[in-house]
Protein backbone atom coordinates (compact mmCIF):
# COMPACT_ATOMS: atom_id res chain seq x y z
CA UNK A 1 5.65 1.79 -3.96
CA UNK A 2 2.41 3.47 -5.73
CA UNK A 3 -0.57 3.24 -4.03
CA UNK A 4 -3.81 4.47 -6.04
CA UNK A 5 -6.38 6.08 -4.16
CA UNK A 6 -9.96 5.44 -5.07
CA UNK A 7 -13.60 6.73 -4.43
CA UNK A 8 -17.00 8.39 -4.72
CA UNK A 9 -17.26 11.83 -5.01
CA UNK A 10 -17.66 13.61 -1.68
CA UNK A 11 -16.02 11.22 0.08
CA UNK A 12 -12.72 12.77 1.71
CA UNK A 13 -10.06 11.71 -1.04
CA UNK A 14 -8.47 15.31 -1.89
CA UNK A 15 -8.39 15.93 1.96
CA UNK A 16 -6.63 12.46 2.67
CA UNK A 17 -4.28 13.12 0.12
CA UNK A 18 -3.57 16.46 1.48
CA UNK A 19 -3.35 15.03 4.82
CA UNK A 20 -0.18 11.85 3.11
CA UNK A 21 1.54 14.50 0.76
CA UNK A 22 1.34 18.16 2.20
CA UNK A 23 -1.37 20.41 1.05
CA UNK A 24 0.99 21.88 -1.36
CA UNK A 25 0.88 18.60 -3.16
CA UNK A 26 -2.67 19.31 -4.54
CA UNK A 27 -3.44 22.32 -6.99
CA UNK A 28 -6.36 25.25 -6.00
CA UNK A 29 -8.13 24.67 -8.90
CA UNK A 30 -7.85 20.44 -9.01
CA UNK A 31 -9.68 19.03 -11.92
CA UNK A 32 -11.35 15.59 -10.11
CA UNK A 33 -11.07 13.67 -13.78
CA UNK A 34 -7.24 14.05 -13.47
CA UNK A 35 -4.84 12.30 -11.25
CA UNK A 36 -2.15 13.83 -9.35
CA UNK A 37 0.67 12.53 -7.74
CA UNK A 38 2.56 13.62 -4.28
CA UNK A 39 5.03 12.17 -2.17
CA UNK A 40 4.70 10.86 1.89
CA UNK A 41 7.27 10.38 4.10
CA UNK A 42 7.30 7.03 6.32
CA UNK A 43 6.53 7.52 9.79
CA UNK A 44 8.13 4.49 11.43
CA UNK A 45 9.40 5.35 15.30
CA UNK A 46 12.07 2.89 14.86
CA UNK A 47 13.97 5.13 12.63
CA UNK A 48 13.28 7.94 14.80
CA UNK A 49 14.92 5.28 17.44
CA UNK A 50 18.18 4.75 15.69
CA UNK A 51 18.29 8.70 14.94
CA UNK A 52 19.30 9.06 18.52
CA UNK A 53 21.56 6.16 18.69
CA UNK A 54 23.41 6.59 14.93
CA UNK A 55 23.62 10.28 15.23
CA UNK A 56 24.00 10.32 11.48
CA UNK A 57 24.71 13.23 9.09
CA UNK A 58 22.54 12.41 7.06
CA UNK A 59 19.02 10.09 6.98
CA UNK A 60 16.50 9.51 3.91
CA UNK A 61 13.34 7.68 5.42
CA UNK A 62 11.80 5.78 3.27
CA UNK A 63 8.83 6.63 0.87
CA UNK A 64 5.59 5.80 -0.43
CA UNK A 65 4.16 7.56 -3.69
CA UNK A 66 0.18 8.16 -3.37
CA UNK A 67 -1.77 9.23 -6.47
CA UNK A 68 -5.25 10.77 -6.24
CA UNK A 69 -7.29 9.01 -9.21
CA UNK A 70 -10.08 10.15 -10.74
CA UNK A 71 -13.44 10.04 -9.10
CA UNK A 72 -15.69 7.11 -9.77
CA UNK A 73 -19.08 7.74 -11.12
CA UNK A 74 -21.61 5.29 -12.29
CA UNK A 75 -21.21 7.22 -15.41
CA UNK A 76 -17.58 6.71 -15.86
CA UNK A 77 -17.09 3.87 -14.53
CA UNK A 78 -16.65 1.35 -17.97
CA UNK A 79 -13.96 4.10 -19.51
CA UNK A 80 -10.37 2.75 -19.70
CA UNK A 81 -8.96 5.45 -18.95
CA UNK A 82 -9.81 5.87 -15.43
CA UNK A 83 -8.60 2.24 -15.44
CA UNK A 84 -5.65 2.32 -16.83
CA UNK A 85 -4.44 4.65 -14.09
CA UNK A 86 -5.41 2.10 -11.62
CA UNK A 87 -2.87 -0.66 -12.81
CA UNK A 88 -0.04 1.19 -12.38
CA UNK A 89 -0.88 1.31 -8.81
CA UNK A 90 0.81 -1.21 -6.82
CA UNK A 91 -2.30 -1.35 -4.70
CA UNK A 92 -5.44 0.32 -4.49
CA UNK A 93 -6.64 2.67 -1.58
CA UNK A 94 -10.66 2.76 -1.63
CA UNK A 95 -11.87 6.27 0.49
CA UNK A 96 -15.46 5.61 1.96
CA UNK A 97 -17.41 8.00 3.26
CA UNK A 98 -18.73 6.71 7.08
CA UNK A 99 -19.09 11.16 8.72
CA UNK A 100 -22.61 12.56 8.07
CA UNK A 101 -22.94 16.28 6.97
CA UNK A 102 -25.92 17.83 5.68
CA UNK A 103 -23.90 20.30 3.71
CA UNK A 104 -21.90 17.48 1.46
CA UNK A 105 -24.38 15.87 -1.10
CA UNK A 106 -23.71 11.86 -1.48
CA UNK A 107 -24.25 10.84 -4.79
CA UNK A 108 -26.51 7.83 -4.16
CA UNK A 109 -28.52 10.18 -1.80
CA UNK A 110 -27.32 8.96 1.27
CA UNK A 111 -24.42 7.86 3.39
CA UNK A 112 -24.30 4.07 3.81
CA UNK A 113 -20.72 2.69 3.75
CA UNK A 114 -21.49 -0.90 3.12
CA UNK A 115 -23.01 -0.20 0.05
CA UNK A 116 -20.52 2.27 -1.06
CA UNK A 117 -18.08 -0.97 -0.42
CA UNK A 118 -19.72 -3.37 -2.90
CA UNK A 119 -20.25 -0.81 -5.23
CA UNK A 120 -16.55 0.19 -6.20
CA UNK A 121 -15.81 -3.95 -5.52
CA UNK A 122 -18.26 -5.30 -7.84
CA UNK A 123 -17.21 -2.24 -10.42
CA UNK A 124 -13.87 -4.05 -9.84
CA UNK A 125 -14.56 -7.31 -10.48
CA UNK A 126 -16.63 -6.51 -13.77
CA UNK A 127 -13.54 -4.54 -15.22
CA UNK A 128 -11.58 -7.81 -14.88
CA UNK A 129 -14.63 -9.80 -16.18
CA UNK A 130 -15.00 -7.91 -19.26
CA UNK A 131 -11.14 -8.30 -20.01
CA UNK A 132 -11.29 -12.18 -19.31
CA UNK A 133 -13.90 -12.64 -21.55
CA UNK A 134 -12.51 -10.59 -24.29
CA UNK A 135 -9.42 -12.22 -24.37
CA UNK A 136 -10.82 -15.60 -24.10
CA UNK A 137 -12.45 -14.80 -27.27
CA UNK A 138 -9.25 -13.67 -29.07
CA UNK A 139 -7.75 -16.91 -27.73
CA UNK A 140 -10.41 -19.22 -28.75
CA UNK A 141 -9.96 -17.80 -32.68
CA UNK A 142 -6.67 -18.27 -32.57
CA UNK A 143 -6.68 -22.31 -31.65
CA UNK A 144 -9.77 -22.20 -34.45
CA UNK A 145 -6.90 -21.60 -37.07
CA UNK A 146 -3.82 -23.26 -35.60
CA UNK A 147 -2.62 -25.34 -32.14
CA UNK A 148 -1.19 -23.62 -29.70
CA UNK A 149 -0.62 -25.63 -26.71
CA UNK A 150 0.66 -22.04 -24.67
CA UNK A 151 -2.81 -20.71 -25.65
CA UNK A 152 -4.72 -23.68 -24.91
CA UNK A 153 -2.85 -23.41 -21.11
CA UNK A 154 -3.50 -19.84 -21.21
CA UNK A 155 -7.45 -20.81 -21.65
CA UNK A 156 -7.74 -23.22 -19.47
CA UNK A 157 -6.43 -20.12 -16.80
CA UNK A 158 -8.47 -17.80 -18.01
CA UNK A 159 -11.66 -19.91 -17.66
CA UNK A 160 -11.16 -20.59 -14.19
CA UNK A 161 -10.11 -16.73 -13.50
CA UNK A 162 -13.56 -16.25 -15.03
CA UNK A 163 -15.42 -18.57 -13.24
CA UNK A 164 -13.87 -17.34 -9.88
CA UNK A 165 -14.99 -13.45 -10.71
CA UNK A 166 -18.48 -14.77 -11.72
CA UNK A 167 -18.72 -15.98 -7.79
CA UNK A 168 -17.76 -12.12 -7.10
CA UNK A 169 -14.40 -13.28 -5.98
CA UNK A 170 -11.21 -11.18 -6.24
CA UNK A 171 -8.53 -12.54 -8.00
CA UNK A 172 -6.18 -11.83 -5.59
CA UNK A 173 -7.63 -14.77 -3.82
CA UNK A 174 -6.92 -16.99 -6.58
CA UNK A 175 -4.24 -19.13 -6.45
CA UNK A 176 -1.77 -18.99 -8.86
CA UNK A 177 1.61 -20.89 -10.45
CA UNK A 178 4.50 -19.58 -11.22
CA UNK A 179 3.83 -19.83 -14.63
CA UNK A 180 0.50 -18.34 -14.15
CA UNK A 181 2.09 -15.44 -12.53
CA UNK A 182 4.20 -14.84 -15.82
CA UNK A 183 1.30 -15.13 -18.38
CA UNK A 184 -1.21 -12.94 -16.14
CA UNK A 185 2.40 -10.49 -15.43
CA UNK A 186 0.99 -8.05 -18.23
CA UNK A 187 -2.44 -8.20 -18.10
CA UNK A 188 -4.86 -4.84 -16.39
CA UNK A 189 -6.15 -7.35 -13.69
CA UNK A 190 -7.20 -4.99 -10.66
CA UNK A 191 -9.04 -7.16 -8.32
CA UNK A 192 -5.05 -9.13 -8.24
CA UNK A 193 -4.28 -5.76 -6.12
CA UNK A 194 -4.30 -5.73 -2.56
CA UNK A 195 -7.15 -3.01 -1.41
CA UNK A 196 -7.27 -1.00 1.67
CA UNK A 197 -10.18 0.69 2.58
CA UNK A 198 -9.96 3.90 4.30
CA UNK A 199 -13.03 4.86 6.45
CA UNK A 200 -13.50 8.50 6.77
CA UNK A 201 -15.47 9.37 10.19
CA UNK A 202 -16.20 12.26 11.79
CA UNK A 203 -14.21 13.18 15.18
CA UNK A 204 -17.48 11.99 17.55
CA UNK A 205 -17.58 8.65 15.39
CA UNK A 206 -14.14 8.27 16.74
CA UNK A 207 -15.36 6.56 19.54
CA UNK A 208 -17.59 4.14 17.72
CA UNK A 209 -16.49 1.12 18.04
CA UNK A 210 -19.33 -0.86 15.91
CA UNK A 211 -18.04 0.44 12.72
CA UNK A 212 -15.04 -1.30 11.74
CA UNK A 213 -15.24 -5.24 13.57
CA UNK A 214 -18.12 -5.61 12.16
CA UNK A 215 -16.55 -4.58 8.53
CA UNK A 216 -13.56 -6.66 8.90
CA UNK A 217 -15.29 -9.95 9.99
CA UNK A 218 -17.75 -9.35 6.88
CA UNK A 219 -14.82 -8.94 3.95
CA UNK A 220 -12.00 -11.08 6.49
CA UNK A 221 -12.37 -13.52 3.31
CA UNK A 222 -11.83 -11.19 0.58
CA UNK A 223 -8.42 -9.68 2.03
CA UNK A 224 -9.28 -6.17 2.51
CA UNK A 225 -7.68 -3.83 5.05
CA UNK A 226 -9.67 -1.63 7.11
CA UNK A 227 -8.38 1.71 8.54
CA UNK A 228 -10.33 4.50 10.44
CA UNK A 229 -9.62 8.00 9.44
CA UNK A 230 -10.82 11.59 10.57
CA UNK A 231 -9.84 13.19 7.86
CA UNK A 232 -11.15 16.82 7.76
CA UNK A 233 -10.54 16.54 11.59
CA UNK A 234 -6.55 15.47 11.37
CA UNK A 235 -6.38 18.45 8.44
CA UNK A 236 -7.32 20.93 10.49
CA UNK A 237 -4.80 19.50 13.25
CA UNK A 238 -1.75 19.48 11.00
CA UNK A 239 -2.57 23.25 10.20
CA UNK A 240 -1.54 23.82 13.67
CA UNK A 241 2.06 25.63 13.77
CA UNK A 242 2.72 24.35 17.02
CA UNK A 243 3.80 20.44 17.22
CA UNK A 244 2.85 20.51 21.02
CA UNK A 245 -0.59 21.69 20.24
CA UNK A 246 -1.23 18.80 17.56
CA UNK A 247 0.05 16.64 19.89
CA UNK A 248 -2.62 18.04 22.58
CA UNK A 249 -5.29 18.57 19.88
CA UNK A 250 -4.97 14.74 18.94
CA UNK A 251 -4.45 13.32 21.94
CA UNK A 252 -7.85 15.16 23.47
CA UNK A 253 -9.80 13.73 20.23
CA UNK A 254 -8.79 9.82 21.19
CA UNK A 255 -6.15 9.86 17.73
CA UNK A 256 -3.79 7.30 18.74
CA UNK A 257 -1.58 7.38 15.23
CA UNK A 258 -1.65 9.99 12.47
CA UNK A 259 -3.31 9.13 9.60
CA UNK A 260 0.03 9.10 7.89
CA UNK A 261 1.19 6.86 10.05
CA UNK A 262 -2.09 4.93 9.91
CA UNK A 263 -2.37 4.10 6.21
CA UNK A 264 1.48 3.47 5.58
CA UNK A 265 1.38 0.84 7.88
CA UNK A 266 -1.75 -0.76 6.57
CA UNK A 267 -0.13 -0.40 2.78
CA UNK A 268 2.83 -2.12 4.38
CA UNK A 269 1.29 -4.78 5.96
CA UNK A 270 -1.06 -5.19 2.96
CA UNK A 271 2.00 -5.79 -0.01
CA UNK A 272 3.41 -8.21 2.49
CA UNK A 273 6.39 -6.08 2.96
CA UNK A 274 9.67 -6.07 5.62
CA UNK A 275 11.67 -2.97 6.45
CA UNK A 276 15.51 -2.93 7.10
CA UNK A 277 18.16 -0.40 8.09
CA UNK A 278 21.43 0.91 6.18
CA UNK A 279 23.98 3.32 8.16
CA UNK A 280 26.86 3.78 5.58
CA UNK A 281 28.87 6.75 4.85
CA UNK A 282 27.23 8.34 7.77
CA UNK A 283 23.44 7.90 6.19
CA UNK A 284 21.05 5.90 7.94
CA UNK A 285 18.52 5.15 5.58
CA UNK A 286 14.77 2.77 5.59
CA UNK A 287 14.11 -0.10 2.71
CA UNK A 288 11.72 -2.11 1.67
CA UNK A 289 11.69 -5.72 0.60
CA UNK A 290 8.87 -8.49 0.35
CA UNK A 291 8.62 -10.53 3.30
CA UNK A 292 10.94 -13.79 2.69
CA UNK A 293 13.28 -11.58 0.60
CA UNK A 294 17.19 -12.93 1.08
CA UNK A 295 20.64 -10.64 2.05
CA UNK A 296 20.67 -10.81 -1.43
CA UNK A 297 17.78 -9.68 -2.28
CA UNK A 298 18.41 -6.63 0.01
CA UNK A 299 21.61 -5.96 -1.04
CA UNK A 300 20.27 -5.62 -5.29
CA UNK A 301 17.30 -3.22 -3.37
CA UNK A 302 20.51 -0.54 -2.01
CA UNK A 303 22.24 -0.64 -5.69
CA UNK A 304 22.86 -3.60 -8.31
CA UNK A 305 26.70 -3.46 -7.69
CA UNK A 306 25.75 -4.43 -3.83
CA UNK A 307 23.94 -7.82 -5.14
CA UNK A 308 26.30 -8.41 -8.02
CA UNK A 309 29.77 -8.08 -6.06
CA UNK A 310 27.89 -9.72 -2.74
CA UNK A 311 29.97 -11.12 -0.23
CA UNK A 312 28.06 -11.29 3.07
CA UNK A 313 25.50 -8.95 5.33
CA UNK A 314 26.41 -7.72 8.54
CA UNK A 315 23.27 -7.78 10.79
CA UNK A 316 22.09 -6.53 14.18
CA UNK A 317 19.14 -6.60 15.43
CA UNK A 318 16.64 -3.78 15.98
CA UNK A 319 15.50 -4.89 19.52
CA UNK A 320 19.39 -6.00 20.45
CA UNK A 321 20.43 -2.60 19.47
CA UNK A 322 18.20 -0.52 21.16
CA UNK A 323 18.89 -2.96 25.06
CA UNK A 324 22.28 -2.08 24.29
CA UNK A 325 22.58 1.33 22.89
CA UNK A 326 25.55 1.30 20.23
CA UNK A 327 26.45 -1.21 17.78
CA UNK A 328 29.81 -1.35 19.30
CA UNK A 329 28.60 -2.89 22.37
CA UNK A 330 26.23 -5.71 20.15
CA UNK A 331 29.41 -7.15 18.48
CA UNK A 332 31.11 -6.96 22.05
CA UNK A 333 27.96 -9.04 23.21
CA UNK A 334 27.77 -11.46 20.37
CA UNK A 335 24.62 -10.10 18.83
CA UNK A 336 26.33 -8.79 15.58
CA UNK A 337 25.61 -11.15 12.84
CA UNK A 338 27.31 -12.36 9.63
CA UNK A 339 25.42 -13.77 7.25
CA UNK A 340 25.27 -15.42 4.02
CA UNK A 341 23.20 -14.66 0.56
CA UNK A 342 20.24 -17.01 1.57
CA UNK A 343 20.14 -14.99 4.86
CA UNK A 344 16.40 -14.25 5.35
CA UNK A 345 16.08 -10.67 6.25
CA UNK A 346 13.56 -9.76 8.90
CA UNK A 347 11.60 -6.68 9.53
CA UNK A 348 13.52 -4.22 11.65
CA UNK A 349 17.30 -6.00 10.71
CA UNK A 350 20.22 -3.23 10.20
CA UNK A 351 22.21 -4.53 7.89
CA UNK A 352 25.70 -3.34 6.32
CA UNK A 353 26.41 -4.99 3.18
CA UNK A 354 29.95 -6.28 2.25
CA UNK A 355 30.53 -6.56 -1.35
CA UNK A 356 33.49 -6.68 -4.07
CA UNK A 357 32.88 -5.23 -8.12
């Protein structure tokens, strides 16, 4: 899982990044036009849960790669290659700048978040225009010399993808066929990308509560995620040595959650994704699978051998396992599950995976 992150100068990215992948992750002497990847850890209690109950030798929690992408300037915003970067991301993480500070120029001259919002969006949507519409042209030469009945389907798509971004809709709110899915599977298409949008406050906009209902019923129809983040603020908390004093430090300034614990879960939620379990050979270990995903599904995500030599999944529940505090005492109780391929995992499931190659 890639997730790009996004934004105006001056608006908190290098310090959120810090804040996901250690402040090791990011060079002294970062150039902004350069991207830079770093690693974050998943912060999911539930694992911290089964810790206590598995006792394992070993555990591997799962992981989310974040890259820091080049700023976006008006003057840089029509090069590809500050786009390019972007598709690889499997989603894109727009920082906004909500905390005031005299000391911290704002490129427009001011801090107003809204319009910082429709800014980067609409830059969005015309990247995806301008590809549309160059392709459509390629396409619409090619039927002038010969039929094509692929490319006269693939027009037909393309004009209503182009029609939908001319209303300044996303595509990712376009509905699409399977088949569509396959001829759009190659194309730079960013506004198909799920988009979370990070608001970086100040600690005493914490307590503002105006900020982000009234941003979520305004995009609710364009899918975006909202979460709140003091970002300077939680950086100079995790400098702390002392884990009881961050604890104190964050609980004094109203931080319910991290903001690594924050953001995963929004990036989660966002890709439509499910988490199960593995203990095996004395690991316990986190996955990740789209919601709807089958045993077998789950199985191919551990190792290919797993789904090729599948013969069923063992499954207990999260919430049955923690009531009765050892997996021992679940199949004792009835509450250890087998299950066949077409099993529909569900988020929390431990599963141990029988298989034959």
């Amino acid at each position: 899982m890639d997730i790009g992150i996004i934004g105006l100068p001056q608006t908190g990215k290098k310090t959120l990044f810090q804040l996901l992948a250690g402040s090791g992750a990011l060079e002294k002497r970062h150039d902004p036009m350069k991207s830079i990847r770093g690693m974050a850890e998943v912060q999911d209690p539930r694992f911290d849960t089964l810790l206590s109950i598995y006792s394992p030798r070993k555990h591997t929690r799962a992981r989310i790669e974040f890259t820091l992408l080049p700023r976006i300037e008006a003057r840089n915003i029509s090069e590809s290659d500050l786009f390019d970067e972007m598709v690889d991301a499997d989603a894109l993480c727009h920082v906004v700048r909500v905390f005031e500070d005299d000391a911290i120029y704002h490129t427009s001259g001011s801090v107003n978040h809204q319009r910082d919002i429709e800014f980067v969006n609409s830059e969005l949507i015309l990247h995806d225009l301008l590809f549309i519409e160059k392709r459509l042209e390629r396409i619409k030469s090619k039927l002038k010399k010969m039929k094509d009945e692929a490319a006269v389907g693939e027009r037909e798509l393309l004009e209503g993808l182009k029609t939908h971004l001319e209303d300044e809709q996303p595509l990712r709110l376009f509905s699409l066929s399977r088949d569509d899915e396959k001829v759009l599977a190659s194309y730079p298409l960013l506004t198909r990308k799920q988009l979370i949008v990070v608001l970086n406050v100040s600690d005493d906009q914490l307590g503002d509560d105006s900020i982000l209902p009234g941003l979520k019923e305004r995009y609710e129809a364009l899918n975006i995620f909202f979460v709140r983040v003091p970002a300077k603020a939680e950086l100079e908390i995790a400098s702390l040595e002392s884990e009881e004093e961050r604890v104190a430090f964050m609980k004094e300034m109203g931080i319910d959650h991290p903001a690594l614990h924050t953001l995963t879960r929004a990036c989660i939620e966002a890709l439509g994704l499910v988490s199960f379990f593995t203990v095996t050979g004395g690991e316990l270990r986190q996955w990740f699978v789209p919601k709807g995903s089958t045993a077998l599904r789950a199985a191919g995500t551990i190792h290919s051998d797993l789904e090729r030599g599948f013969i069923r999944a063992e499954v207990t529940k999260f919430e049955d396992l923690v009531r009765l505090g050892s997996e021992e005492k679940a199949k004792s109780e009835g509450k250890h599950y087998v299950k066949g391929r077409d099993y529909t995992v569900e988020d929390g499931d431990i599963l141990h995976v029988r298989f034959n190659v």
